[in-house]
PDB file of N, CA and C in Angstrom:
ATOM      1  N   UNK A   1       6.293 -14.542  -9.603  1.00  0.00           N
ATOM      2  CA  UNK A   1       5.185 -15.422  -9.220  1.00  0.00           C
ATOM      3  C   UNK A   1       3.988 -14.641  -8.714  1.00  0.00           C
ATOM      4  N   UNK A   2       3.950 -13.356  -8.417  1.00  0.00           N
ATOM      5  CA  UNK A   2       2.967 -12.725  -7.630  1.00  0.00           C
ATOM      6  C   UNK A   2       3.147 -11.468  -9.056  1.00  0.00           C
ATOM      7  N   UNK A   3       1.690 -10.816  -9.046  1.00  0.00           N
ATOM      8  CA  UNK A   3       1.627  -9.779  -9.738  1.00  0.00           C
ATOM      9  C   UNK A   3       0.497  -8.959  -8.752  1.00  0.00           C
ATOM     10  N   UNK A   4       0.686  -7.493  -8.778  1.00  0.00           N
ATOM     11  CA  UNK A   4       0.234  -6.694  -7.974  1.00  0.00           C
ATOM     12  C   UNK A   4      -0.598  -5.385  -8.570  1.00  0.00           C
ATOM     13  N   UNK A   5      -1.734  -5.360  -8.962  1.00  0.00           N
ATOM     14  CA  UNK A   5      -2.380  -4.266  -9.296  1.00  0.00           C
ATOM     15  C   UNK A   5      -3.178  -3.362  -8.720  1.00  0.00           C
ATOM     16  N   UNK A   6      -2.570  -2.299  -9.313  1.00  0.00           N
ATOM     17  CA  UNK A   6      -3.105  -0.613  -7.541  1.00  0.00           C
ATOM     18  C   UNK A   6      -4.626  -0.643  -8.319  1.00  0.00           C
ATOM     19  N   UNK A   7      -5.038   0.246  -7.941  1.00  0.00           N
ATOM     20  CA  UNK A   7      -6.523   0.985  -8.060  1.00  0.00           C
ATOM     21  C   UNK A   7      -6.407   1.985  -7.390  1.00  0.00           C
ATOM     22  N   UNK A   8      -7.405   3.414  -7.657  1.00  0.00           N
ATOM     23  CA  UNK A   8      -7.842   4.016  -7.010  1.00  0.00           C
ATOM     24  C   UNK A   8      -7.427   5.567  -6.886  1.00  0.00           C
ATOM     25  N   UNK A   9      -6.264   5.759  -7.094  1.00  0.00           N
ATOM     26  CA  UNK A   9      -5.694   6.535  -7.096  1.00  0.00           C
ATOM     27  C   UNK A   9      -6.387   8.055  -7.975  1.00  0.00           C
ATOM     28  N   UNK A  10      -5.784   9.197  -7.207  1.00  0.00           N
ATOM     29  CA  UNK A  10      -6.459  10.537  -8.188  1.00  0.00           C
ATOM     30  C   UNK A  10      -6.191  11.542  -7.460  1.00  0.00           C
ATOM     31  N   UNK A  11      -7.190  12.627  -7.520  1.00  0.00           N
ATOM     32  CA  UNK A  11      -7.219  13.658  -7.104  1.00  0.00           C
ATOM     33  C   UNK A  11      -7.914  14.311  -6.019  1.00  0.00           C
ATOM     34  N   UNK A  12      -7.657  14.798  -4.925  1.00  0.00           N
ATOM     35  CA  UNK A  12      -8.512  14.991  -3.484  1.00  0.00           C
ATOM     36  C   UNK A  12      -8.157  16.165  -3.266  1.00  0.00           C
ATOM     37  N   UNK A  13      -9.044  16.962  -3.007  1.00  0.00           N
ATOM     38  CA  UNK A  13      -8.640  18.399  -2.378  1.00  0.00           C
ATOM     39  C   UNK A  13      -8.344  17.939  -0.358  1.00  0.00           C
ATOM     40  N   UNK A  14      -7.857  19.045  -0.041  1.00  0.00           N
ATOM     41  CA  UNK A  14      -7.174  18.164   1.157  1.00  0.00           C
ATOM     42  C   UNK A  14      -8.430  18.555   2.125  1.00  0.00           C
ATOM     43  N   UNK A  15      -8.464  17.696   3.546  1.00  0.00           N
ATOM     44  CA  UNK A  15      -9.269  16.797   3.942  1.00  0.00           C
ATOM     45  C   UNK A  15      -9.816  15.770   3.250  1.00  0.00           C
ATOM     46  N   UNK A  16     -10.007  15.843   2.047  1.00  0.00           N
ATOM     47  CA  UNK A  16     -10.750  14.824   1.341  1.00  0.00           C
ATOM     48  C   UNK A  16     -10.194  13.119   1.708  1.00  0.00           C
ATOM     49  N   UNK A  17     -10.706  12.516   0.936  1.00  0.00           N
ATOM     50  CA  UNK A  17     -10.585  10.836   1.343  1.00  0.00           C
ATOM     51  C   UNK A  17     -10.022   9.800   0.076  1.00  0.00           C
ATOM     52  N   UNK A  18      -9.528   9.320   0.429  1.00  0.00           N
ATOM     53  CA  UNK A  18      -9.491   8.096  -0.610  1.00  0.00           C
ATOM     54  C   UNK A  18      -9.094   6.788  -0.335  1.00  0.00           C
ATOM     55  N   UNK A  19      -9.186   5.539  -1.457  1.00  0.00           N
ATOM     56  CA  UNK A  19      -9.309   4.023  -0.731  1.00  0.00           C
ATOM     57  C   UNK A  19      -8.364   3.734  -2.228  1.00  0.00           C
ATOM     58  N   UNK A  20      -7.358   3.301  -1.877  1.00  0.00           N
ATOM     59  CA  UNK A  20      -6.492   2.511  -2.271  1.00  0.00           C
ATOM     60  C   UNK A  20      -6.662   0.674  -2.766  1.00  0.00           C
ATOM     61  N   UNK A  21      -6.408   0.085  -3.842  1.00  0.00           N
ATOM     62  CA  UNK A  21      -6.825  -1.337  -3.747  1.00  0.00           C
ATOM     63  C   UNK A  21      -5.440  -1.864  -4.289  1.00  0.00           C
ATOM     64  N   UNK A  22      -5.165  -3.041  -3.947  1.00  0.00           N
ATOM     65  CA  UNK A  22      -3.819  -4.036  -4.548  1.00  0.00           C
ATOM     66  C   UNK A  22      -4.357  -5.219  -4.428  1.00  0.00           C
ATOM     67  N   UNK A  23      -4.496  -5.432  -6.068  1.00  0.00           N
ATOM     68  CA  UNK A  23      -5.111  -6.947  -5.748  1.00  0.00           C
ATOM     69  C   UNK A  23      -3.730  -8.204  -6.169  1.00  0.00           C
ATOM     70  N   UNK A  24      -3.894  -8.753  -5.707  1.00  0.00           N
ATOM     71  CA  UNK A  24      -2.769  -9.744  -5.854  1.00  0.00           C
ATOM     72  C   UNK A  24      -3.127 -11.315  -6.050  1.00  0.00           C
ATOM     73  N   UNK A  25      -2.168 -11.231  -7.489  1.00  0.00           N
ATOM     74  CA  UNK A  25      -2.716 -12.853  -7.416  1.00  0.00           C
ATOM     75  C   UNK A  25      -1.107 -14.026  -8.185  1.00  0.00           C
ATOM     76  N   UNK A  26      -1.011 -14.365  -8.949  1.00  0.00           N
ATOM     77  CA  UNK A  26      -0.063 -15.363  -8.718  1.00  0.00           C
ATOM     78  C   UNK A  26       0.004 -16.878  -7.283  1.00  0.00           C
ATOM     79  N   UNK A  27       1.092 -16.734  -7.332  1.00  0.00           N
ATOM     80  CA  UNK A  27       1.833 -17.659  -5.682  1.00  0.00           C
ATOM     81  C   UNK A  27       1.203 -16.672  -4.662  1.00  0.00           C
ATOM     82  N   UNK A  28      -0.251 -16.550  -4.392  1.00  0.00           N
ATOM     83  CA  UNK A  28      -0.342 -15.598  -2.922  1.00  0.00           C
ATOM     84  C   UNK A  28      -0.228 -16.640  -1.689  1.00  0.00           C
ATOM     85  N   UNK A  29       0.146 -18.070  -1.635  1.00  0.00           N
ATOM     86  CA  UNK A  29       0.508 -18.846  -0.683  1.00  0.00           C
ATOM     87  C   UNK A  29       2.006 -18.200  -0.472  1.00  0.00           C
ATOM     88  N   UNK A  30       2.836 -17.654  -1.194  1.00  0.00           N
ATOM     89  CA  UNK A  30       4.326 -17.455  -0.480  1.00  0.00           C
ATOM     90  C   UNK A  30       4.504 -15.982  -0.249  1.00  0.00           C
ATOM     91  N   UNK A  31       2.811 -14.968  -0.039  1.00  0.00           N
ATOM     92  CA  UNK A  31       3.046 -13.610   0.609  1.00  0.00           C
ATOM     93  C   UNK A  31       2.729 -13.889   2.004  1.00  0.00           C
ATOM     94  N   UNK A  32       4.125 -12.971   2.754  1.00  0.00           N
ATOM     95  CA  UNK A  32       4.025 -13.003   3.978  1.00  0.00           C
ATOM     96  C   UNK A  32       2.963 -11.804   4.793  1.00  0.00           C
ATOM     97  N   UNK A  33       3.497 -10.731   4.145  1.00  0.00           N
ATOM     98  CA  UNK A  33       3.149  -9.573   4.455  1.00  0.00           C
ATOM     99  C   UNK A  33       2.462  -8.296   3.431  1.00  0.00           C
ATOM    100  N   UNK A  34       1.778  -7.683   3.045  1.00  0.00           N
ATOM    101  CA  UNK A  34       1.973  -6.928   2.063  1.00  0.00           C
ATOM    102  C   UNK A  34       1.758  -5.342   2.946  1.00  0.00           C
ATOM    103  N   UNK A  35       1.346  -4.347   1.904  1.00  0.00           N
ATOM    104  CA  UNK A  35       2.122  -2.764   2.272  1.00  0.00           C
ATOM    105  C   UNK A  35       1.509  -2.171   1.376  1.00  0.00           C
ATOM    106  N   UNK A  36       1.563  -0.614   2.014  1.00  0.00           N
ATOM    107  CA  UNK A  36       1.940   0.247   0.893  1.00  0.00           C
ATOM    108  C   UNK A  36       3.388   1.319   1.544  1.00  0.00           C
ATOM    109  N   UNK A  37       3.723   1.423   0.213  1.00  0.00           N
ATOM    110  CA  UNK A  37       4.989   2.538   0.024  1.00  0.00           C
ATOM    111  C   UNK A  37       4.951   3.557  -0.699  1.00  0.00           C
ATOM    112  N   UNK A  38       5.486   4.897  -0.454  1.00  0.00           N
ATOM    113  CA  UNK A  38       5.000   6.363  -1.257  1.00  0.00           C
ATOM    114  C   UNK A  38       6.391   6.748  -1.451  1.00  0.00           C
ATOM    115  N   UNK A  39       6.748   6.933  -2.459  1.00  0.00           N
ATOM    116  CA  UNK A  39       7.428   8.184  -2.888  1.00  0.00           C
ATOM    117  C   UNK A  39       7.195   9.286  -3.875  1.00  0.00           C
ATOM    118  N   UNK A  40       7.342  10.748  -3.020  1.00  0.00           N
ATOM    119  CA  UNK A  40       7.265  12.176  -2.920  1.00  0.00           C
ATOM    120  C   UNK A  40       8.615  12.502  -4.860  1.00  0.00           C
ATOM    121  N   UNK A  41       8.472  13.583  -5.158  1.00  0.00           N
ATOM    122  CA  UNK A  41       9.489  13.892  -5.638  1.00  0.00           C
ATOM    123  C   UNK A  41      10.540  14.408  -4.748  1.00  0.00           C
ATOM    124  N   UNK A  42      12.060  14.283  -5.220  1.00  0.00           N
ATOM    125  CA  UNK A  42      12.925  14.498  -4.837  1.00  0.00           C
ATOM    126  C   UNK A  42      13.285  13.613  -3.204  1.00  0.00           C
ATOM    127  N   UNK A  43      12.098  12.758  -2.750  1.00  0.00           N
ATOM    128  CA  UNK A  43      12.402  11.899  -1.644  1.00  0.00           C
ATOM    129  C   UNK A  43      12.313  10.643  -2.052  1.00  0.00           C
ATOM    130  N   UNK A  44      13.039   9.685  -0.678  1.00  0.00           N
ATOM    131  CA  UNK A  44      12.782   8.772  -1.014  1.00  0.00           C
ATOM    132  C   UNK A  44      11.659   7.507  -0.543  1.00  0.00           C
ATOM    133  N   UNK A  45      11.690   6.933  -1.300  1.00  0.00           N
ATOM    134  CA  UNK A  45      10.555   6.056  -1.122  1.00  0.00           C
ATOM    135  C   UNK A  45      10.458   5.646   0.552  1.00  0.00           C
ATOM    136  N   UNK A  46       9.441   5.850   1.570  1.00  0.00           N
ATOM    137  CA  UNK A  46       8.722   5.265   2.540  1.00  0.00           C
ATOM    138  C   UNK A  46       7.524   4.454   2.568  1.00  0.00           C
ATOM    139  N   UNK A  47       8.244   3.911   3.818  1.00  0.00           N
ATOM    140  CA  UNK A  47       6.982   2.816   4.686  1.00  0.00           C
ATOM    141  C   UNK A  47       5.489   3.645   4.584  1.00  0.00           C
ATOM    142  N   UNK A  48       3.940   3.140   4.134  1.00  0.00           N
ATOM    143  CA  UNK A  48       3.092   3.670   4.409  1.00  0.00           C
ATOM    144  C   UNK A  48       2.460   2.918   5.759  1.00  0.00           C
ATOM    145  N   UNK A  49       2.377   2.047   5.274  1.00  0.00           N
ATOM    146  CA  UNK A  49       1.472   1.303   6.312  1.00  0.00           C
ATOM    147  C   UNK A  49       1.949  -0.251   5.875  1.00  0.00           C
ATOM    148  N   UNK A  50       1.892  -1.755   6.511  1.00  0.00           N
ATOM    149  CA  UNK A  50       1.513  -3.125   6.138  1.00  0.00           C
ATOM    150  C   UNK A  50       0.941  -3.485   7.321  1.00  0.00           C
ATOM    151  N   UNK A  51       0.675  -4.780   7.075  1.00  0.00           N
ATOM    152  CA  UNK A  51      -0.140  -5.705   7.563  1.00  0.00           C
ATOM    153  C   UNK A  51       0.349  -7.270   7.020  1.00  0.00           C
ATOM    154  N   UNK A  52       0.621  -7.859   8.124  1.00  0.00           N
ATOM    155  CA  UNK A  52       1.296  -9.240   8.427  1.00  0.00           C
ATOM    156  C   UNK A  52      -0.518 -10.213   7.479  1.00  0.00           C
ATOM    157  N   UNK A  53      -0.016 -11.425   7.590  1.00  0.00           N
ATOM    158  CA  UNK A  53      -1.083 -12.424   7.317  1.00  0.00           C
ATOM    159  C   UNK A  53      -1.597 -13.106   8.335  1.00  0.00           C
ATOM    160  N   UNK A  54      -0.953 -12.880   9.550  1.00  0.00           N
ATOM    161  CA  UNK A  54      -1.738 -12.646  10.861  1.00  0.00           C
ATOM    162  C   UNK A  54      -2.867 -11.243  11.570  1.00  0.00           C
ATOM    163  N   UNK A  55      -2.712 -10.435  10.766  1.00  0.00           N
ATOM    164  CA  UNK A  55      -3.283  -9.298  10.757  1.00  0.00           C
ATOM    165  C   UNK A  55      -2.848  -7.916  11.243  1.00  0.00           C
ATOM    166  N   UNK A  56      -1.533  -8.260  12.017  1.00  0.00           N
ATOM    167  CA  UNK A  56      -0.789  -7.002  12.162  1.00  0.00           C
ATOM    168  C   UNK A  56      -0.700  -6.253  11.610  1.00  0.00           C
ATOM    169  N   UNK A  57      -0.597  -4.460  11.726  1.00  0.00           N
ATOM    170  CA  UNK A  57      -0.375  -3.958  11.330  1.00  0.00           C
ATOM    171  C   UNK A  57       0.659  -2.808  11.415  1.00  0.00           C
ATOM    172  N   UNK A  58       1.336  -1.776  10.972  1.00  0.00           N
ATOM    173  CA  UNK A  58       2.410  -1.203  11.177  1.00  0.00           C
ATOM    174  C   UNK A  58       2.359  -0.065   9.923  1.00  0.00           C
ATOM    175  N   UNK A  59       2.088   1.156  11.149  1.00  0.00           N
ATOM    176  CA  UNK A  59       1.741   2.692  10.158  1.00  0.00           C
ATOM    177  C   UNK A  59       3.086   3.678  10.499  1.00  0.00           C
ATOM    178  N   UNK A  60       3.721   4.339   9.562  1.00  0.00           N
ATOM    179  CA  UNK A  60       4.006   5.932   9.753  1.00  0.00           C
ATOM    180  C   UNK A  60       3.411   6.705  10.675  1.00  0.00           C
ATOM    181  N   UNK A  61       4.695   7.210  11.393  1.00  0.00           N
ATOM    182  CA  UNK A  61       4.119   8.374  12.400  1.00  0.00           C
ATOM    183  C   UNK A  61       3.172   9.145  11.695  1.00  0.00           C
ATOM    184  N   UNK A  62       3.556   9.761  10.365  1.00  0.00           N
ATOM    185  CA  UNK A  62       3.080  10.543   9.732  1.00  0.00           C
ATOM    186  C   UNK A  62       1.555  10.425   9.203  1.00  0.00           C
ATOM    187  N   UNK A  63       1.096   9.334   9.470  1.00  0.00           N
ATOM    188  CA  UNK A  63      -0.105   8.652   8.282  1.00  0.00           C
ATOM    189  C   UNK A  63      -1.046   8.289   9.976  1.00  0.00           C
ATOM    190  N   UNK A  64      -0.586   7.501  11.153  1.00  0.00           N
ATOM    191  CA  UNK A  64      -1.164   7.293  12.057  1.00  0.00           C
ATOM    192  C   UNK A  64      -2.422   7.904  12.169  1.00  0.00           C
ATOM    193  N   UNK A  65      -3.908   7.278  12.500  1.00  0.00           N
ATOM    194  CA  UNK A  65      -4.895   8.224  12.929  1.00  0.00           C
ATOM    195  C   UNK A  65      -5.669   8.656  11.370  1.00  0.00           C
ATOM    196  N   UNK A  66      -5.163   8.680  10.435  1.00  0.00           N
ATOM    197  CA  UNK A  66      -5.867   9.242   9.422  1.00  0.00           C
ATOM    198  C   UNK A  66      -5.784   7.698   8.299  1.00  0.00           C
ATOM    199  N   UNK A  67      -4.820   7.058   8.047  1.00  0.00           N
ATOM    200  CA  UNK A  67      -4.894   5.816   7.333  1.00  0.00           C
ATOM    201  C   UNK A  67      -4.898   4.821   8.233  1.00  0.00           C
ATOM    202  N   UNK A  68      -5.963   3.563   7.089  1.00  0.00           N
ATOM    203  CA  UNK A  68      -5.845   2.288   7.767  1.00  0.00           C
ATOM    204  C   UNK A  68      -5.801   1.579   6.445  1.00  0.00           C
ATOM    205  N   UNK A  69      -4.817   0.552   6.577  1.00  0.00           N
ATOM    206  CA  UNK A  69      -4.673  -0.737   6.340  1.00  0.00           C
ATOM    207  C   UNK A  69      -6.130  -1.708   6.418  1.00  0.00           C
ATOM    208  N   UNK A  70      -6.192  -2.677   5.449  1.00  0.00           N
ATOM    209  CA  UNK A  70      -7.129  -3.479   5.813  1.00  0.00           C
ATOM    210  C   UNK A  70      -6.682  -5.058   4.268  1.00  0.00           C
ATOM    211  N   UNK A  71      -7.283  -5.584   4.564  1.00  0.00           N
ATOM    212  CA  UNK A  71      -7.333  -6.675   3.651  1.00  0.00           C
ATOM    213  C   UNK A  71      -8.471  -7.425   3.620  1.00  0.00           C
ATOM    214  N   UNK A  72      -9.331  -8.534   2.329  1.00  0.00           N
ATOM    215  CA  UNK A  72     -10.299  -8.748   2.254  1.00  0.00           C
ATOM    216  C   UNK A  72     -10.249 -10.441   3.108  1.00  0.00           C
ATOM    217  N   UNK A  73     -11.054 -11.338   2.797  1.00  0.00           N
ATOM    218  CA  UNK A  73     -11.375 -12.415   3.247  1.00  0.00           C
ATOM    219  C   UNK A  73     -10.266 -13.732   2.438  1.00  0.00           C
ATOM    220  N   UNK A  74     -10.226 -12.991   1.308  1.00  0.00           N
ATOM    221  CA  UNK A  74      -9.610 -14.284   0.981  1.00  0.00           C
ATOM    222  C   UNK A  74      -7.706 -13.768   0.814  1.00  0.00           C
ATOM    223  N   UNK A  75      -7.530 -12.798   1.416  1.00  0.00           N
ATOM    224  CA  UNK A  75      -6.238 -12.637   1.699  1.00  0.00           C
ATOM    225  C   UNK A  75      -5.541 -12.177   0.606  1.00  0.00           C
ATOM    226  N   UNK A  76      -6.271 -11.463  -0.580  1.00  0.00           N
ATOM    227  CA  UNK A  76      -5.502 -11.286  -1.405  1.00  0.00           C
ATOM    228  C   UNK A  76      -5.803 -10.066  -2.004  1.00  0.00           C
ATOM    229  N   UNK A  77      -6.043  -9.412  -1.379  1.00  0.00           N
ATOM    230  CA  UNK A  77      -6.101  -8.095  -1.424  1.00  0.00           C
ATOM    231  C   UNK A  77      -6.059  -7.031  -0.819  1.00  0.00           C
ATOM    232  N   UNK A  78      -5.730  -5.847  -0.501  1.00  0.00           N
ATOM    233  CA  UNK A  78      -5.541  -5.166   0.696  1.00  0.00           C
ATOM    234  C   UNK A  78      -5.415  -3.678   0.052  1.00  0.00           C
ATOM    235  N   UNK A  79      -6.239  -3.334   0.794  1.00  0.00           N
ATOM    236  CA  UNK A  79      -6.325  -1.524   0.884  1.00  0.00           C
ATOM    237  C   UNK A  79      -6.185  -0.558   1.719  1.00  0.00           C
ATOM    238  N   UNK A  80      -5.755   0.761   0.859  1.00  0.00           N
ATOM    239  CA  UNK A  80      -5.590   1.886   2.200  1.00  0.00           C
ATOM    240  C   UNK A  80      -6.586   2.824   2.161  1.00  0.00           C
ATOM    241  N   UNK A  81      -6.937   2.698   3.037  1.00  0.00           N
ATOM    242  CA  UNK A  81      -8.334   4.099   3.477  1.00  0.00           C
ATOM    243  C   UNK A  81      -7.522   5.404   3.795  1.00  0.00           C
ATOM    244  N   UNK A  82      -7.481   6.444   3.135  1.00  0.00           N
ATOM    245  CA  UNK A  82      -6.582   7.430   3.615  1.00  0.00           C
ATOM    246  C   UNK A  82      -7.696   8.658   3.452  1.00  0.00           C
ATOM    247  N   UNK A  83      -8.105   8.774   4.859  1.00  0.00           N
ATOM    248  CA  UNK A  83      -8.913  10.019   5.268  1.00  0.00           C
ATOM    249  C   UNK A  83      -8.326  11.567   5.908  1.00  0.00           C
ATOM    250  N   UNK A  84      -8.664  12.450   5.917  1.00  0.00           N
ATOM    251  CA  UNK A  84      -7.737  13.823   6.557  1.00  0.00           C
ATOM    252  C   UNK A  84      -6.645  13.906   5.384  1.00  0.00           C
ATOM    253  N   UNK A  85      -6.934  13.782   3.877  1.00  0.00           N
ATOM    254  CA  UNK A  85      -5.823  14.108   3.799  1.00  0.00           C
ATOM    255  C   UNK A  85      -5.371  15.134   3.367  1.00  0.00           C
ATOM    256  N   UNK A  86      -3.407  15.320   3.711  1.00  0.00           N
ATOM    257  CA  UNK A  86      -2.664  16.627   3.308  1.00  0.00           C
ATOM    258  C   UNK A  86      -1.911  17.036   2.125  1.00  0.00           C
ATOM    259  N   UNK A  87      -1.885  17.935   1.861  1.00  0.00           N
ATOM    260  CA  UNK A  87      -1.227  18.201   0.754  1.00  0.00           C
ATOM    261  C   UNK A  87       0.188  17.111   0.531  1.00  0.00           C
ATOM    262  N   UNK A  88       0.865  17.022   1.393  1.00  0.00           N
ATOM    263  CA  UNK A  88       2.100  16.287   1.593  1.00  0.00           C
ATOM    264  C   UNK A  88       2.190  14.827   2.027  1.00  0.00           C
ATOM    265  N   UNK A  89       0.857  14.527   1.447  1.00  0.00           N
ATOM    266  CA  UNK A  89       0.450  13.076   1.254  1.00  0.00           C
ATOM    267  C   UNK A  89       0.756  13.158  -0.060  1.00  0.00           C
ATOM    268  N   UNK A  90       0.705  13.657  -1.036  1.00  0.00           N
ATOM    269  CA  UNK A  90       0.578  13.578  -2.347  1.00  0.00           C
ATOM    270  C   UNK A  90       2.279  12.742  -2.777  1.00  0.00           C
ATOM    271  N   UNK A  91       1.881  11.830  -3.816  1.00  0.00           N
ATOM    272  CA  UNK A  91       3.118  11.147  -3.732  1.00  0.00           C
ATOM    273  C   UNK A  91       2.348  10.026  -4.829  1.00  0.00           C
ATOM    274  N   UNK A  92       3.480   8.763  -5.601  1.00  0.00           N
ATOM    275  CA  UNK A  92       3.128   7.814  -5.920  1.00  0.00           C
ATOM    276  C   UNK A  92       3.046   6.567  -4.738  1.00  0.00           C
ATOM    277  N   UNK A  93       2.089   6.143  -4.986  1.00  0.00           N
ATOM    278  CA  UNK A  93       1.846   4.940  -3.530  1.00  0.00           C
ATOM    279  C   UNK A  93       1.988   3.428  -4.528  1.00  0.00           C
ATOM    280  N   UNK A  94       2.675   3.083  -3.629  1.00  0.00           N
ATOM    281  CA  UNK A  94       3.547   1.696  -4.536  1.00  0.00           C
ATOM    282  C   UNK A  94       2.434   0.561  -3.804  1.00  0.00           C
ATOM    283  N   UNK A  95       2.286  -0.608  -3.702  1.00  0.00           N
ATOM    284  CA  UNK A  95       1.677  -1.617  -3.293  1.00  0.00           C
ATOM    285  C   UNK A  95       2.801  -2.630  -3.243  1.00  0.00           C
ATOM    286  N   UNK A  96       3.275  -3.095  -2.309  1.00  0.00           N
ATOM    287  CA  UNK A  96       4.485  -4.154  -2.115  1.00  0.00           C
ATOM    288  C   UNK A  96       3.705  -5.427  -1.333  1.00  0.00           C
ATOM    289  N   UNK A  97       4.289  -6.855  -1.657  1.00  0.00           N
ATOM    290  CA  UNK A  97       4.046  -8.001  -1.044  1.00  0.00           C
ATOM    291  C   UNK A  97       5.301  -8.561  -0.867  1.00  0.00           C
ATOM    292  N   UNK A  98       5.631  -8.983   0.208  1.00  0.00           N
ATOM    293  CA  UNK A  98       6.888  -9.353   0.574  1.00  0.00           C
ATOM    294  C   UNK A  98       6.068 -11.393   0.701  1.00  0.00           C
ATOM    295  N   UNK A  99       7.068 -11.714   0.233  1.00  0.00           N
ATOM    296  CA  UNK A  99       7.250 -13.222  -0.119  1.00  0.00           C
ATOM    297  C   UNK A  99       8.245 -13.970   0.344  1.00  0.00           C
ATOM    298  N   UNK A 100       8.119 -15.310   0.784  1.00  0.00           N
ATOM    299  CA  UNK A 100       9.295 -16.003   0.805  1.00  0.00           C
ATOM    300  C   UNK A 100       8.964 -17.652   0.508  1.00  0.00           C
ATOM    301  N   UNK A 101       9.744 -18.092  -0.278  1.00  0.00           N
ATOM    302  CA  UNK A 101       9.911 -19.794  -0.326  1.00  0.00           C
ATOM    303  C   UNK A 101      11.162 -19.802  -0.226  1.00  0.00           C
ATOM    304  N   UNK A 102      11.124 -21.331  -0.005  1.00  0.00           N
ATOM    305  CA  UNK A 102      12.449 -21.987   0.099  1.00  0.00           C
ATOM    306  C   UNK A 102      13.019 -22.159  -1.195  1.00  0.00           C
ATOM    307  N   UNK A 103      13.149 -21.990  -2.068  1.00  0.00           N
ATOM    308  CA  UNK A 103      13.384 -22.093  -4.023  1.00  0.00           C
ATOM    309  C   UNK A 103      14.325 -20.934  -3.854  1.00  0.00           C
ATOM    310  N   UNK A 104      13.412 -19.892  -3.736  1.00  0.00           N
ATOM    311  CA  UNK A 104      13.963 -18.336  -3.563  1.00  0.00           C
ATOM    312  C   UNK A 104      14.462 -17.626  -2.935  1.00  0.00           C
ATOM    313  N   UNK A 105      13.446 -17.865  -1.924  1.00  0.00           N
ATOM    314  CA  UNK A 105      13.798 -17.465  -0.637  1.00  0.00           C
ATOM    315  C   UNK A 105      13.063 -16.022  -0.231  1.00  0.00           C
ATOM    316  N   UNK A 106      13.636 -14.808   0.268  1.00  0.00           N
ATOM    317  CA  UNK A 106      12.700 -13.570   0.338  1.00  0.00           C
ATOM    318  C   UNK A 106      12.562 -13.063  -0.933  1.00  0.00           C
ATOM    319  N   UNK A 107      11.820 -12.728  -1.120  1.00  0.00           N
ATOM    320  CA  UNK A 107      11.353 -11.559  -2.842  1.00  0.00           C
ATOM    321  C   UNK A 107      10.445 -10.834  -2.605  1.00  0.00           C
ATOM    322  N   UNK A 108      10.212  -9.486  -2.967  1.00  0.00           N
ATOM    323  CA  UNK A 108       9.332  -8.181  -2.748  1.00  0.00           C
ATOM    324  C   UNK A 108       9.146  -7.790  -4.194  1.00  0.00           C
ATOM    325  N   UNK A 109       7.517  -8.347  -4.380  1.00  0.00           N
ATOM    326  CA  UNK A 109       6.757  -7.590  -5.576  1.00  0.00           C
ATOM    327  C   UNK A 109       6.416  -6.651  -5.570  1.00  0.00           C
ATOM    328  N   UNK A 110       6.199  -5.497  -6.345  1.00  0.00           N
ATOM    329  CA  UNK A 110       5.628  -4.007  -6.181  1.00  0.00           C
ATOM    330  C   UNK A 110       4.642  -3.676  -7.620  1.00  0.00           C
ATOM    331  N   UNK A 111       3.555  -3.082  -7.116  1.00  0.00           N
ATOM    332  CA  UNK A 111       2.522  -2.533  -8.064  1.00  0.00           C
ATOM    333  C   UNK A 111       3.082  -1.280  -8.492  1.00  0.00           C
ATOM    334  N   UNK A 112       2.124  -1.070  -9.872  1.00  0.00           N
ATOM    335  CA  UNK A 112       2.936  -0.019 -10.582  1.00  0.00           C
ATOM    336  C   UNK A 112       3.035   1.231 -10.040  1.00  0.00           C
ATOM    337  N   UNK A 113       2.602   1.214  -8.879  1.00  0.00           N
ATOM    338  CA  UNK A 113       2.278   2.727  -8.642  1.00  0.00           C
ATOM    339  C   UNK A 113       0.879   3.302  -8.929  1.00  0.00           C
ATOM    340  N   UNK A 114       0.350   4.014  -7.715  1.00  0.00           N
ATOM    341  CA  UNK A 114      -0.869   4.984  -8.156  1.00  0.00           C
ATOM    342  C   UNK A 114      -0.387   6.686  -7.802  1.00  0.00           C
ATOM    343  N   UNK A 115      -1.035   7.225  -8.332  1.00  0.00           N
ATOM    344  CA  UNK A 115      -0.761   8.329  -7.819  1.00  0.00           C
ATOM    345  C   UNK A 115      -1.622   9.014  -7.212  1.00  0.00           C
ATOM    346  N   UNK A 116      -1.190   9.640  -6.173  1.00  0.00           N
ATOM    347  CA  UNK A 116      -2.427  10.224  -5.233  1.00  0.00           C
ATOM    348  C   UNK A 116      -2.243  12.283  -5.033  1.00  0.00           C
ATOM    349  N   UNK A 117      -2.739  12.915  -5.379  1.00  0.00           N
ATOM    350  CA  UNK A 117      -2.283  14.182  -5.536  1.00  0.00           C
ATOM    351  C   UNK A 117      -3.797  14.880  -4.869  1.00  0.00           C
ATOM    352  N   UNK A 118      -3.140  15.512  -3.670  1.00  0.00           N
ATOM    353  CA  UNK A 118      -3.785  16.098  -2.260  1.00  0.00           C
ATOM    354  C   UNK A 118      -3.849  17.703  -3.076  1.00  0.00           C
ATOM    355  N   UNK A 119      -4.543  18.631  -3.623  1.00  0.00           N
ATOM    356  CA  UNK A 119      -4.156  19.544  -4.028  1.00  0.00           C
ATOM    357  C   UNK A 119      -5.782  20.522  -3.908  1.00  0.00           C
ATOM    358  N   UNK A 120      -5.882  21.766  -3.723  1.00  0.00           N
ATOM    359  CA  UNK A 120      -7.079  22.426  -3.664  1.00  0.00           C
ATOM    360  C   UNK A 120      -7.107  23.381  -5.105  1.00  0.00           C
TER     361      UNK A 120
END
């Protein structure tokens, strides 16, 4: 019911910056929360950052201070600002929306992946 498309993604020499987009559309009445998630080679996939539909938000020790979370006005879209960044940021960054109805119940959509590669 929800489909999730990244943007943005590329190449940054480190300090450099970049802005992440997931636009989401389908059933966006049954997203609770959405996110992003990275996985590294040979690791496994982590928490980047989300943000509730109340506006909460919830970052990685690792990411704290240098990424932010944000989302637009009409709630259906949400991006990561990822400034300072390190080589060991480099990773595919997933875009997840966590959902729930009563039909289904919980379900977690994920974008295809962007890739973000921190490299000088």
């Amino acid at each position: 019911q929800v489909q999730l498309v990244e943007s943005g993604g590329g190449l940054v020499q480190p300090g450099g910056s970049l802005r992440l987009s997931c636009a989401a559309s389908g059933s966006i009445s049954s997203i609770n929360a959405m996110g992003w998630y990275r996985q590294a080679p040979g690791k496994q996939r982590e928490l980047v950052a989300t943000i509730t539909n109340g506006g909460s938000t919830n970052y990685a020790d690792s990411v704290k201070g240098r990424f932010t979370i944000s989302r637009d006005n009409a709630k259906n879209t949400v991006y990561l600002q990822m400034n300072s960044l390190k080589p060991e940021d480099t990773a595919v960054y997933f875009c997840n929306a966590e959902t729930f109805t009563t039909s289904i119940g919980s379900y977690d959509y994920w974008g295809q992946g962007a890739q973000v590669t921190v490299s000088s």
